[in-house]
C-alpha atoms as a PDB file:
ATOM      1  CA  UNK A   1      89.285  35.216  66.526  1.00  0.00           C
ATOM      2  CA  UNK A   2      92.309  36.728  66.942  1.00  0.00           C
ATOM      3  CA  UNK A   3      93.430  40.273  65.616  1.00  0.00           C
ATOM      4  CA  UNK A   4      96.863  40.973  64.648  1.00  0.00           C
ATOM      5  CA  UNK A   5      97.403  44.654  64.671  1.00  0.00           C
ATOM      6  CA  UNK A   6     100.591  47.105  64.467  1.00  0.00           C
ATOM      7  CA  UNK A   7     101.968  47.704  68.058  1.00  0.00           C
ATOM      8  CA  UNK A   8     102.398  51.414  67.313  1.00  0.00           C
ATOM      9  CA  UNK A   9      98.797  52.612  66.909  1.00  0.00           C
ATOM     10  CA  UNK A  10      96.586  49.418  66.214  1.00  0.00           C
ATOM     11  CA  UNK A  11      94.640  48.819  63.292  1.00  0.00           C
ATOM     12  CA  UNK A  12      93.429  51.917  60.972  1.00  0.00           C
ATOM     13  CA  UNK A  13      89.692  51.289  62.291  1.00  0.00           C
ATOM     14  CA  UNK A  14      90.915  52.472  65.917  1.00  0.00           C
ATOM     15  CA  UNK A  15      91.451  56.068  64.161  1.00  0.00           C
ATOM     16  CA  UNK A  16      88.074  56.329  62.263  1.00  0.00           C
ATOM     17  CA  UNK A  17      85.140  58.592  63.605  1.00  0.00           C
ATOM     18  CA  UNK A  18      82.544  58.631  65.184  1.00  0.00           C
ATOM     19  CA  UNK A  19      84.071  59.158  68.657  1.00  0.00           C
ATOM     20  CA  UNK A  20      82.930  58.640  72.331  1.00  0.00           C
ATOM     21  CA  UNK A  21      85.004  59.766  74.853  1.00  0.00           C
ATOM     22  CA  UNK A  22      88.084  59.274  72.486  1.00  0.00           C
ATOM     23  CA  UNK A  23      87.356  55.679  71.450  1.00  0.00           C
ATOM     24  CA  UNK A  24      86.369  55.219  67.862  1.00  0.00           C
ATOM     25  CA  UNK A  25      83.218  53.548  67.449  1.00  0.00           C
ATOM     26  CA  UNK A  26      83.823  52.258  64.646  1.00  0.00           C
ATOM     27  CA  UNK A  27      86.414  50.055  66.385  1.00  0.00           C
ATOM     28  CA  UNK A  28      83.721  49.353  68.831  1.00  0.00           C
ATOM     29  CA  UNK A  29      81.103  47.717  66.761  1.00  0.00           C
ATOM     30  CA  UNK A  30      84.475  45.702  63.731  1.00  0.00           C
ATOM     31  CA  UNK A  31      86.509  44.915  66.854  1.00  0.00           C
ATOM     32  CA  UNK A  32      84.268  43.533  69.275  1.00  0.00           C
ATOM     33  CA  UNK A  33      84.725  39.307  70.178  1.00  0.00           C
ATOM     34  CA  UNK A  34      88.097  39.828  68.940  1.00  0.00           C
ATOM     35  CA  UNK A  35      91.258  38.948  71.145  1.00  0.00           C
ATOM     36  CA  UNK A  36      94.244  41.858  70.232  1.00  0.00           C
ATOM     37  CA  UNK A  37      97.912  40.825  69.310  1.00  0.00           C
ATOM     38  CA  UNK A  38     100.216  43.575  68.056  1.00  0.00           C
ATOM     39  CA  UNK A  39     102.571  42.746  65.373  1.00  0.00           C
ATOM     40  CA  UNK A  40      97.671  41.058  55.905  1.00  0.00           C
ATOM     41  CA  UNK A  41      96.313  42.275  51.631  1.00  0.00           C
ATOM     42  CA  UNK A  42      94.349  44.060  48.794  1.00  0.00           C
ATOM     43  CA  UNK A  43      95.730  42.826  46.280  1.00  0.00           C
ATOM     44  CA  UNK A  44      96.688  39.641  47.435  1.00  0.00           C
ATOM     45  CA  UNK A  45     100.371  37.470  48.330  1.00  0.00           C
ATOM     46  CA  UNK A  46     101.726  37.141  44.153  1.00  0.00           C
ATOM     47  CA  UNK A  47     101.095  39.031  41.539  1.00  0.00           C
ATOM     48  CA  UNK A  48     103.121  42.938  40.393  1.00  0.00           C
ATOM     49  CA  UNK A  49     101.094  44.545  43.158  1.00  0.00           C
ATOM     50  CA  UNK A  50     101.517  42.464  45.727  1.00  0.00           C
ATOM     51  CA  UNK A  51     103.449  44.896  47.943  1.00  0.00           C
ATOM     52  CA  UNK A  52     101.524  47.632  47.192  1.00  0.00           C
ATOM     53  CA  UNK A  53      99.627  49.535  49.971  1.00  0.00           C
ATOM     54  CA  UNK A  54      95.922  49.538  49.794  1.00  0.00           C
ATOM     55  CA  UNK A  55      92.678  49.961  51.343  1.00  0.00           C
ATOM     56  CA  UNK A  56      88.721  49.123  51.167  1.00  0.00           C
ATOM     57  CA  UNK A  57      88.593  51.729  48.297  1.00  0.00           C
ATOM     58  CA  UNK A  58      91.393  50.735  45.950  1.00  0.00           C
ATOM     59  CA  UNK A  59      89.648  47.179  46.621  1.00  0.00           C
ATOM     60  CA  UNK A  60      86.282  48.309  45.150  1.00  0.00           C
ATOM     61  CA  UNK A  61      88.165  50.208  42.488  1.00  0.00           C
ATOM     62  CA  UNK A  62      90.294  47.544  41.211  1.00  0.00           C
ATOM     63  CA  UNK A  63      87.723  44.975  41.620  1.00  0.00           C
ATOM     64  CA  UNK A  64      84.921  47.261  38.979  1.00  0.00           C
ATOM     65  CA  UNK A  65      82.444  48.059  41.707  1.00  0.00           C
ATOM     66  CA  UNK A  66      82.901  52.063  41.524  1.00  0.00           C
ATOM     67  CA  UNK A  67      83.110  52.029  38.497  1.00  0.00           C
ATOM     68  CA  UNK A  68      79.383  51.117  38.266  1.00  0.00           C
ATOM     69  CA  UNK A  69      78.153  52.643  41.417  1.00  0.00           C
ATOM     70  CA  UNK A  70      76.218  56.142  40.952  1.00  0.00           C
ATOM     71  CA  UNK A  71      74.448  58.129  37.872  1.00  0.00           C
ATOM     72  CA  UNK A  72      75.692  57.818  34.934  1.00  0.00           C
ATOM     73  CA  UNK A  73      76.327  61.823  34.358  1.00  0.00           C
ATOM     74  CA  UNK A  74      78.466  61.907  37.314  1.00  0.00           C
ATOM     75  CA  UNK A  75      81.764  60.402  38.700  1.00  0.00           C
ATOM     76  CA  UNK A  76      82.126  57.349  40.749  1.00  0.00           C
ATOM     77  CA  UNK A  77      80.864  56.781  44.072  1.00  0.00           C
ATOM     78  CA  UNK A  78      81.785  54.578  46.687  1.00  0.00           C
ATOM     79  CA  UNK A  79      79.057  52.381  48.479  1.00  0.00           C
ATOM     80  CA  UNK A  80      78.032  53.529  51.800  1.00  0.00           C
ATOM     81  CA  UNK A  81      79.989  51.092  53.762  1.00  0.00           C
ATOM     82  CA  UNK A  82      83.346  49.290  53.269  1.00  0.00           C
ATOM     83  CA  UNK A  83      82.099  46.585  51.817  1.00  0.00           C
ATOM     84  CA  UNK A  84      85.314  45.187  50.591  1.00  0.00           C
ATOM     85  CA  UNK A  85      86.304  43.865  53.950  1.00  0.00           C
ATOM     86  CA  UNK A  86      82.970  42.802  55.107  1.00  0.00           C
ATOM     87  CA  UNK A  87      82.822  40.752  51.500  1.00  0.00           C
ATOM     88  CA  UNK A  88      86.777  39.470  51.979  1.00  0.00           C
ATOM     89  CA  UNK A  89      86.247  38.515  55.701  1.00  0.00           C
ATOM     90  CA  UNK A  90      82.632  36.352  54.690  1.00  0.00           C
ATOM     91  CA  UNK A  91      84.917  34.798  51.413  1.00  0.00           C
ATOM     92  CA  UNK A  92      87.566  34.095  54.168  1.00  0.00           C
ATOM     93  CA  UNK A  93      85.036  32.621  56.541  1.00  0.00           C
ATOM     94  CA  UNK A  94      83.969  30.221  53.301  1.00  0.00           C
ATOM     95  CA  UNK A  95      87.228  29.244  52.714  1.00  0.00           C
ATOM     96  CA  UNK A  96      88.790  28.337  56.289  1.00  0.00           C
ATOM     97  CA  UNK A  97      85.156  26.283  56.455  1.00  0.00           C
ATOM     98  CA  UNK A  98      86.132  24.338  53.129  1.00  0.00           C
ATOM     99  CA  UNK A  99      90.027  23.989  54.245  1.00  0.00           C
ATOM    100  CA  UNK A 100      88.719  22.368  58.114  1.00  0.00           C
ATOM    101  CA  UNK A 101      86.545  19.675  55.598  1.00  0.00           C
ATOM    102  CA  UNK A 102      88.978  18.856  53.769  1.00  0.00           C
ATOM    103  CA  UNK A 103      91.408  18.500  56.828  1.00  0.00           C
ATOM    104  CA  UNK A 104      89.099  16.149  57.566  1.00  0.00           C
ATOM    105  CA  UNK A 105      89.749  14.158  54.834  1.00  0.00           C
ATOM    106  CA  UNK A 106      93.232  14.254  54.313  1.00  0.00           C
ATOM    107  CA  UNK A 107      94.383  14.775  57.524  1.00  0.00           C
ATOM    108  CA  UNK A 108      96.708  18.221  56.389  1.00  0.00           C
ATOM    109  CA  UNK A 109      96.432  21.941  57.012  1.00  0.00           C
ATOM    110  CA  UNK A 110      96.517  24.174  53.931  1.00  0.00           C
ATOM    111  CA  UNK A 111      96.457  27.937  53.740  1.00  0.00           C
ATOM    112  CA  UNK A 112      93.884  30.412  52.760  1.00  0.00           C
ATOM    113  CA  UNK A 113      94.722  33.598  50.916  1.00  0.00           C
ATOM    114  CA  UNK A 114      91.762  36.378  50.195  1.00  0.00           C
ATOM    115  CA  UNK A 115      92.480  39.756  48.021  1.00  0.00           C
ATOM    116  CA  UNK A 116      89.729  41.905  48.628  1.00  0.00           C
ATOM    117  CA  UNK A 117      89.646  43.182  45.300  1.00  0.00           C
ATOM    118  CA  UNK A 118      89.014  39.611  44.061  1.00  0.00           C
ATOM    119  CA  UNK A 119      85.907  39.490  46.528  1.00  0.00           C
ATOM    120  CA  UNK A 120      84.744  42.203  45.178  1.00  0.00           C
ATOM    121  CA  UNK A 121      85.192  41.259  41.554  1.00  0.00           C
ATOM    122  CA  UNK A 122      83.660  37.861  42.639  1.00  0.00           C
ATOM    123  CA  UNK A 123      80.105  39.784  43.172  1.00  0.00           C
ATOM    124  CA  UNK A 124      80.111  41.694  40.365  1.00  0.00           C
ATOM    125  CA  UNK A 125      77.679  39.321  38.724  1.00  0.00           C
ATOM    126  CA  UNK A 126      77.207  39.066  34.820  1.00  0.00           C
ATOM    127  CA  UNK A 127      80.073  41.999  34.076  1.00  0.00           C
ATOM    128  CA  UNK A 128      83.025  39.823  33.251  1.00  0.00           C
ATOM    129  CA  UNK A 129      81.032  37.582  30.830  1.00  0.00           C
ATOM    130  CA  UNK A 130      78.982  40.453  29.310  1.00  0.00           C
ATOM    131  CA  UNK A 131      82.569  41.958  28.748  1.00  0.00           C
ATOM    132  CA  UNK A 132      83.996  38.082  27.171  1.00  0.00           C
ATOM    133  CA  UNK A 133      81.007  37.266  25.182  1.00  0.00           C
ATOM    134  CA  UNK A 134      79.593  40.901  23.931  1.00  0.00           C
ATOM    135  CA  UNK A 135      82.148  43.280  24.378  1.00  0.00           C
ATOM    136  CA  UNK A 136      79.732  45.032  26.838  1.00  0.00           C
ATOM    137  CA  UNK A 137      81.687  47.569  29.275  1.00  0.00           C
ATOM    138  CA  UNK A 138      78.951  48.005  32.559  1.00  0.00           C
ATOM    139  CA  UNK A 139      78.485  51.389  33.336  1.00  0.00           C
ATOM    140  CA  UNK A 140      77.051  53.385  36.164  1.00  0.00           C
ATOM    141  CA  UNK A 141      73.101  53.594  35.854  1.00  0.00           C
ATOM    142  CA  UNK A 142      71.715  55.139  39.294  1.00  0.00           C
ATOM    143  CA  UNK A 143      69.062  53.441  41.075  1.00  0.00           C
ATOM    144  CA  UNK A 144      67.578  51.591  38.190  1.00  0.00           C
ATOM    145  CA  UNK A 145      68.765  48.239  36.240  1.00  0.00           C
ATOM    146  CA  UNK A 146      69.492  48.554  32.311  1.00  0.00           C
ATOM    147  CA  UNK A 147      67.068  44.813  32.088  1.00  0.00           C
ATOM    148  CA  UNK A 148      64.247  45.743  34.766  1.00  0.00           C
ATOM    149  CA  UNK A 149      61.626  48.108  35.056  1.00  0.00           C
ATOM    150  CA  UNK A 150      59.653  49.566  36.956  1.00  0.00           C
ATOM    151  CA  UNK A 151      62.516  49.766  39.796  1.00  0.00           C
ATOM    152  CA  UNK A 152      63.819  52.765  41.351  1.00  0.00           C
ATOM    153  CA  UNK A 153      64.255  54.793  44.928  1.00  0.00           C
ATOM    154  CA  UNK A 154      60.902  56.909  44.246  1.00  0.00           C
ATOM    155  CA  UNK A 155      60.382  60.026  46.085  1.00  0.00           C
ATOM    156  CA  UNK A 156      56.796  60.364  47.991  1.00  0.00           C
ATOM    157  CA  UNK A 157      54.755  63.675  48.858  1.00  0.00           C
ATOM    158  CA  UNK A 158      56.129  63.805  52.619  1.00  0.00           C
ATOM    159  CA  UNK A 159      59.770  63.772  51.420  1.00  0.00           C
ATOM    160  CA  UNK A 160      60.935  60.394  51.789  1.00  0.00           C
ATOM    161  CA  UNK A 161      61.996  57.765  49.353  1.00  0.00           C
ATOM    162  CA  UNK A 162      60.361  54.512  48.936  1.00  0.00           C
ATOM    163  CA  UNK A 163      62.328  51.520  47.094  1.00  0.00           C
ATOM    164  CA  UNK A 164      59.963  49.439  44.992  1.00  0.00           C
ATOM    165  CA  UNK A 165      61.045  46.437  42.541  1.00  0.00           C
ATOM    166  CA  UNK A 166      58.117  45.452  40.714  1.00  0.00           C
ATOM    167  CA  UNK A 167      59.636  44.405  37.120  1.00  0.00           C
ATOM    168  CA  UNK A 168      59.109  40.954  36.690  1.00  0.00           C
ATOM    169  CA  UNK A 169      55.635  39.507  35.198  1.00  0.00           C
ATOM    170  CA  UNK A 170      54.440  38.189  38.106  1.00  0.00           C
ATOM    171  CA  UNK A 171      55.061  41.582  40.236  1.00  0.00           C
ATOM    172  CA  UNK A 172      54.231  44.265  37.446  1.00  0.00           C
ATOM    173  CA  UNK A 173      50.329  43.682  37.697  1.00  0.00           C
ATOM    174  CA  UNK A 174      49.869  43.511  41.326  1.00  0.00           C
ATOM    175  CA  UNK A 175      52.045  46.972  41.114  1.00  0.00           C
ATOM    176  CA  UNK A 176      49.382  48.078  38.620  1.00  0.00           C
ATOM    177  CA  UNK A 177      46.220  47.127  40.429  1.00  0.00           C
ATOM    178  CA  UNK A 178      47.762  48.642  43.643  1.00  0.00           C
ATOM    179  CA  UNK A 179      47.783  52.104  41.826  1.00  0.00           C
ATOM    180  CA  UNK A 180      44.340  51.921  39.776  1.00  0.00           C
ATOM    181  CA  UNK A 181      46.512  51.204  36.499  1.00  0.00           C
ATOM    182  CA  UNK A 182      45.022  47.784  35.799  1.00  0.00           C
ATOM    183  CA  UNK A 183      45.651  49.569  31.980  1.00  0.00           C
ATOM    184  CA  UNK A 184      49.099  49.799  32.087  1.00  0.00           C
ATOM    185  CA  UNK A 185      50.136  45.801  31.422  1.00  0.00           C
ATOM    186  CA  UNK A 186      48.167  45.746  27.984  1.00  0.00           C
ATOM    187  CA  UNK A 187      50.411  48.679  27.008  1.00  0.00           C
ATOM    188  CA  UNK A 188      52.360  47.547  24.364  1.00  0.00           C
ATOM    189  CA  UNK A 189      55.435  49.330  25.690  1.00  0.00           C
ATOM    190  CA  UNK A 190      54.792  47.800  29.195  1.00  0.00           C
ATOM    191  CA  UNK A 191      53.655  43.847  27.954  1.00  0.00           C
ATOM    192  CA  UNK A 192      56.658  42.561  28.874  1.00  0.00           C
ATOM    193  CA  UNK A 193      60.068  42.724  31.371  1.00  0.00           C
ATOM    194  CA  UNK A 194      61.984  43.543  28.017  1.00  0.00           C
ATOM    195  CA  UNK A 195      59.632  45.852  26.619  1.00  0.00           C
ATOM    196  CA  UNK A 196      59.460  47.428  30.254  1.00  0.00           C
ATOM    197  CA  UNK A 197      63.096  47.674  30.442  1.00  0.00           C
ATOM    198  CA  UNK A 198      63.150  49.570  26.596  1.00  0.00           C
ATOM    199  CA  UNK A 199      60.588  51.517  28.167  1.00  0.00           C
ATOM    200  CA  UNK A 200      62.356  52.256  31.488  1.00  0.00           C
ATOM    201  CA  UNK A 201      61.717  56.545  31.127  1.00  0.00           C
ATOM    202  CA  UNK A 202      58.008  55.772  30.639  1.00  0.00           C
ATOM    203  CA  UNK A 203      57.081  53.445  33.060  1.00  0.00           C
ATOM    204  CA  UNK A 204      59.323  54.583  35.945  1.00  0.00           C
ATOM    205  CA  UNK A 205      57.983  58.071  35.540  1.00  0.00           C
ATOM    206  CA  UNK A 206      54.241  56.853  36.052  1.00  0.00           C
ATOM    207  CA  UNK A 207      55.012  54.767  39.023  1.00  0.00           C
ATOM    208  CA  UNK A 208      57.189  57.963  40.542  1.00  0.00           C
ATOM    209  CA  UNK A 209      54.110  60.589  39.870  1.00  0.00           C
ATOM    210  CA  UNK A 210      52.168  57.884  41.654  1.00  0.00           C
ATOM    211  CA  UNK A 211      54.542  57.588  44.584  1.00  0.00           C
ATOM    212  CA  UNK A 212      54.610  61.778  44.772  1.00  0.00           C
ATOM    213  CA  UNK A 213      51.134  62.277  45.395  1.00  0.00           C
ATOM    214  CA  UNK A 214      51.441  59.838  48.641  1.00  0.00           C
ATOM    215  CA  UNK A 215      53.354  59.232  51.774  1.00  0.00           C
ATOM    216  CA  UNK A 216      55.438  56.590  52.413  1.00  0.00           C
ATOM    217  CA  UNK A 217      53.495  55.067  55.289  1.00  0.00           C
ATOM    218  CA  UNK A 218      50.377  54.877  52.943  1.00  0.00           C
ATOM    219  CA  UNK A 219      52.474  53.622  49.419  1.00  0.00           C
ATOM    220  CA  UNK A 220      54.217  50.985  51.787  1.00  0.00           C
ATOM    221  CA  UNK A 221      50.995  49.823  53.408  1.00  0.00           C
ATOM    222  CA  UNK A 222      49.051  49.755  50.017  1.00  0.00           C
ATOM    223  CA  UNK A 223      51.558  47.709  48.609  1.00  0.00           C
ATOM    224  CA  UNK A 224      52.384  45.423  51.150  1.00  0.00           C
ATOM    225  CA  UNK A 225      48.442  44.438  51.103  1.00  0.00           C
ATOM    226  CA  UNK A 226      48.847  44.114  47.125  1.00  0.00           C
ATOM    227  CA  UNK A 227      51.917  41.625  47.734  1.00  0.00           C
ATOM    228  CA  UNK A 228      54.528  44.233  46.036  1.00  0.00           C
ATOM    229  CA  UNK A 229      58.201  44.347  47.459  1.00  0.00           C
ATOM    230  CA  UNK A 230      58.313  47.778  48.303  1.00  0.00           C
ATOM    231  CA  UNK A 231      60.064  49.209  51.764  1.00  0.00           C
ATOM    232  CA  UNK A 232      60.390  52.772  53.199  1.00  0.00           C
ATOM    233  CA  UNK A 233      64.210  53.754  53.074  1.00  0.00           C
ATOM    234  CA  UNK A 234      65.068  53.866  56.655  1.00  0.00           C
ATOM    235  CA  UNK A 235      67.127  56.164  58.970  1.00  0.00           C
ATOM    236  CA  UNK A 236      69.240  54.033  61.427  1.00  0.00           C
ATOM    237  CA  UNK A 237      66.844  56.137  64.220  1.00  0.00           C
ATOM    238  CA  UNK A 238      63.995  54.361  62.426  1.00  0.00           C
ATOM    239  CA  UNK A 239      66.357  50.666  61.942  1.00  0.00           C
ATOM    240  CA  UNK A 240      66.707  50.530  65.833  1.00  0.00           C
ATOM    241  CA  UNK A 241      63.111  51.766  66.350  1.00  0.00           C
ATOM    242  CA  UNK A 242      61.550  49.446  63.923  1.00  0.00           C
ATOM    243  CA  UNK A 243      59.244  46.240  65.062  1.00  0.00           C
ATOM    244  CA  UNK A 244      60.710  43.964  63.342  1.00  0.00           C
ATOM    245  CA  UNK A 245      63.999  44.464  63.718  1.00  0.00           C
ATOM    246  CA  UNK A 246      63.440  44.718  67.589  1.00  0.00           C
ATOM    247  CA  UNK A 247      61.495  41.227  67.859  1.00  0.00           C
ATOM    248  CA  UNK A 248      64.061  39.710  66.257  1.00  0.00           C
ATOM    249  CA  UNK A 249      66.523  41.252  67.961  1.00  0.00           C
ATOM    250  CA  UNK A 250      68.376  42.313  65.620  1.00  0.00           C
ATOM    251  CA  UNK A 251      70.224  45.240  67.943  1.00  0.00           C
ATOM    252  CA  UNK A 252      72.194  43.451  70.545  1.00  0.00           C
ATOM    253  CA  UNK A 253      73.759  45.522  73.416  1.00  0.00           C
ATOM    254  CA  UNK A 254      77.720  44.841  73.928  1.00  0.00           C
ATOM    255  CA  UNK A 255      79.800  45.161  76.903  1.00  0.00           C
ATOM    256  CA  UNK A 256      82.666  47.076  75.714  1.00  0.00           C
ATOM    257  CA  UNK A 257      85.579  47.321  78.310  1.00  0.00           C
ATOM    258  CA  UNK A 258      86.207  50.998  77.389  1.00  0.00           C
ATOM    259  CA  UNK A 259      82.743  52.325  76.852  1.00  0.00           C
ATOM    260  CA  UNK A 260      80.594  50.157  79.017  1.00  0.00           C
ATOM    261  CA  UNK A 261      77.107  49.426  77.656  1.00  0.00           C
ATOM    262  CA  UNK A 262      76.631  50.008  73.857  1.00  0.00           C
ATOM    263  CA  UNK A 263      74.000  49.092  70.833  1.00  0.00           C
ATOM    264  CA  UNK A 264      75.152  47.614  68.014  1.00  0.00           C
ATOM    265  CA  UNK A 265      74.078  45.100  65.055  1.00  0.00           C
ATOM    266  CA  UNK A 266      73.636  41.246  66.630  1.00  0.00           C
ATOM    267  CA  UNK A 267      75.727  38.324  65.299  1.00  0.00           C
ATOM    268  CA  UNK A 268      74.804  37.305  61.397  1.00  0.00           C
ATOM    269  CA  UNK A 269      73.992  34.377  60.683  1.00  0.00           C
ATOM    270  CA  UNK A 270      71.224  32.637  63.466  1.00  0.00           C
ATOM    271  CA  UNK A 271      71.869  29.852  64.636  1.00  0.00           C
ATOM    272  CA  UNK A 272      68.918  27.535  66.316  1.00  0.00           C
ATOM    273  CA  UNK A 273      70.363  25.009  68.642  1.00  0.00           C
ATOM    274  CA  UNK A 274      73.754  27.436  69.526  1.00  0.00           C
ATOM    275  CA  UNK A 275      72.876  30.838  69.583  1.00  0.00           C
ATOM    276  CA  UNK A 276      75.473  33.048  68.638  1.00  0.00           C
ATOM    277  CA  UNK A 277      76.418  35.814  71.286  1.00  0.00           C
ATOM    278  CA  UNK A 278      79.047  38.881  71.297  1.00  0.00           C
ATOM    279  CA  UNK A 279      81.106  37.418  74.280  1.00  0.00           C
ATOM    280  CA  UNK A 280      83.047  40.674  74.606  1.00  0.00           C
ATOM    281  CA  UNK A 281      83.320  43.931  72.974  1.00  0.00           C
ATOM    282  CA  UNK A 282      86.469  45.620  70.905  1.00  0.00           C
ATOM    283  CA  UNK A 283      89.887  44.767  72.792  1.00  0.00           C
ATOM    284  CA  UNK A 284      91.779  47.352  73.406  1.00  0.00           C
ATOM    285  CA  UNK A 285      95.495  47.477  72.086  1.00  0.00           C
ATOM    286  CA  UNK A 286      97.400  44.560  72.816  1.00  0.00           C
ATOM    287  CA  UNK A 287      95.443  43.784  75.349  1.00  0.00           C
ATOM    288  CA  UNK A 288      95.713  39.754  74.609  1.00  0.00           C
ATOM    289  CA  UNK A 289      99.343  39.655  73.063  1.00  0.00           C
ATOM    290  CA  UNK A 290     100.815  37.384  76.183  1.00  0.00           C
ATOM    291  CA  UNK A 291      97.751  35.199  76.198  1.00  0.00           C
ATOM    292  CA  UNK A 292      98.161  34.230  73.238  1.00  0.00           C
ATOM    293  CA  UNK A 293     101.663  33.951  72.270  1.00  0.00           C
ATOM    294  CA  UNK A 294     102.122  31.779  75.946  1.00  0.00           C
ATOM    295  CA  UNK A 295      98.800  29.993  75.945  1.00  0.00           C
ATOM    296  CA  UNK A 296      98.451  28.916  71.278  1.00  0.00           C
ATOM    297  CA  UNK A 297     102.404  29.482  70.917  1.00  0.00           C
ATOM    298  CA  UNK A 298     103.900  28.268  74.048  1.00  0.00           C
ATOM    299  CA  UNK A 299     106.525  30.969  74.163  1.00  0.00           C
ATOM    300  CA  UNK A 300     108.572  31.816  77.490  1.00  0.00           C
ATOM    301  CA  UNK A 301     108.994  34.718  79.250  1.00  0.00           C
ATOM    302  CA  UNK A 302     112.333  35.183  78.017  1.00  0.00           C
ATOM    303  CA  UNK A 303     111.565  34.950  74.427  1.00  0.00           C
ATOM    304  CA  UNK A 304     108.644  37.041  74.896  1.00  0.00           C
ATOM    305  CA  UNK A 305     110.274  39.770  76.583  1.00  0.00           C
ATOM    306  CA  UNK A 306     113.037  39.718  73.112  1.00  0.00           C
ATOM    307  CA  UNK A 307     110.210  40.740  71.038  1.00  0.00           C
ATOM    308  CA  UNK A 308     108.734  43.583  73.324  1.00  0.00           C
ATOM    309  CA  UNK A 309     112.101  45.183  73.441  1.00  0.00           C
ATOM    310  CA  UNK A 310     112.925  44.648  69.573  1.00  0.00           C
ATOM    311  CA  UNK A 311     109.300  46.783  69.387  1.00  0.00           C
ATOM    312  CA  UNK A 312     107.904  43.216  67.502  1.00  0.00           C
ATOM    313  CA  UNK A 313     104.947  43.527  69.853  1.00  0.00           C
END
């Protein structure tokens, strides 16, 4: 992959912290297997704000997700990672896949254009039709889902938070029996997911007293033997620490040419018959602008050294 960045400062992500030794890692981890040239949008190539300036946030606002994300009695706020590139560069991934098939077929190139707003509108799931068909605006509702229940981050008697998703018929029950309250699904207020979801205070609240009076060790072991989806809400000290995560290896360890020897997450997807492997780690500035315009462009010298001194690259 190549990375076309500014020649006067790189891309933004070379500026964020953390910091080690005066390279961002954040750069370090978004950069990495990357090849550096040093010369696109939110909002996309047409439209009236085409050529306005933008980043992962105006994406996520323009595109509805902050407007749902948080508790309802406060304002907006943004998810914990920028995931309005990550979703644009996966949608971009789709469509350069779909436009090599069809290559195939026809034998012609075609462009592919990604706004990240529109990936971010893309995922935001039953909104635009709830809008069309019932006038329904989302709005923000926490932790918990206006059609399921029980589901929530509960908190647990050592001080950590549990996630458990237990609302559908099959999973409510085992949920009950896993806390004693084999009474609970002959509740009338509880006998169904829709009667669970009108019931959402109720319901929620028992599981959460429940959760309080145990750690999360012993609530995710207890349901984890009663077949609940449930998970401890973990630290990245307890991510890299974790079993599974480590004999999957899921951590890989990156050579980067500035910082040497450095953790970060291994490739997504798996492959089985060609592994996938982080070849190199982030490029610094530049640092493959020649390669590449001499070895994909076939540019001279000459020509080469007219866009270094018009400041091009």
């Amino acid at each position: 992959m190549i990375k076309i960045e500014h020649p006067t400062g790189g891309d933004f992500l070379r500026t964020i912290p953390p910091f080690d030794d005066g390279v961002s890692l954040f750069w370090a981890v978004e950069g990495r297997g990357k090849r550096s040239v040093t010369l696109v949008s939110v909002y996309g190539q047409d439209g009236p704000y085409r050529d306005r300036p933008g980043l992962d946030r105006n994406a996520i606002a323009l595109g509805g997700l902050l407007h749902i994300t948080g508790h309802p009695d406060h304002p907006p706020v943004r998810p914990g990672v920028v995931i309005g590139d990550y979703l644009s560069a996966l949608f971009n991934t789709v469509g350069i896949l779909a436009a090599l098939v069809e290559r195939g077929r026809s034998g012609q190139g075609q462009g592919v254009e990604v706004a990240l707003y529109e990936s971010v509108l893309r995922v935001m799931e039953w909104t635009v039709a709830a809008y069309d068909r019932l006038g329904v605006v989302r709005e923000r509702t926490g932790n918990r889902l206006p059609n399921s229940a029980p589901l929530d981050n509960y908190e647990t008697a050592d001080g950590r938070f549990v996630c458990i998703v237990a609302a559908g018929d099959v999973l409510f029950p085992r949920l009950c029996e896993a806390m004693g309250r084999t009474d609970l699904p002959a509740d009338e207020r509880f006998a169904s997911l829709e009667r669970r979801a009108a019931n959402a205070d109720a319901i929620n609240g028992i599981v959460a007293t429940w959760c309080r009076d145990r750690t999360a060790e012993d609530i995710e072991a207890t349901l984890v033997e009663h077949d609940v989806p449930v998970s401890r809400i973990h630290p990245i000290d307890e991510i890299v620490a974790d079993p599974h995560v480590r004999a999957r290896g899921s951590i890989a360890t990156v050579d980067d040419p500035q910082l040497g020897a450095i953790r970060q997450q291994g490739p997504v997807p798996r492959l089985d018959r060609t592994p996938l492997h982080v070849r190199a780690g982030a490029p610094m500035l530049g640092q493959h602008t020649e390669e590449v315009l001499r070895g994909l462009l076939g540019m001279g010298a000459a020509d080469i050294e007219d866009l270094r001194s018009s400041r091009v690259i």
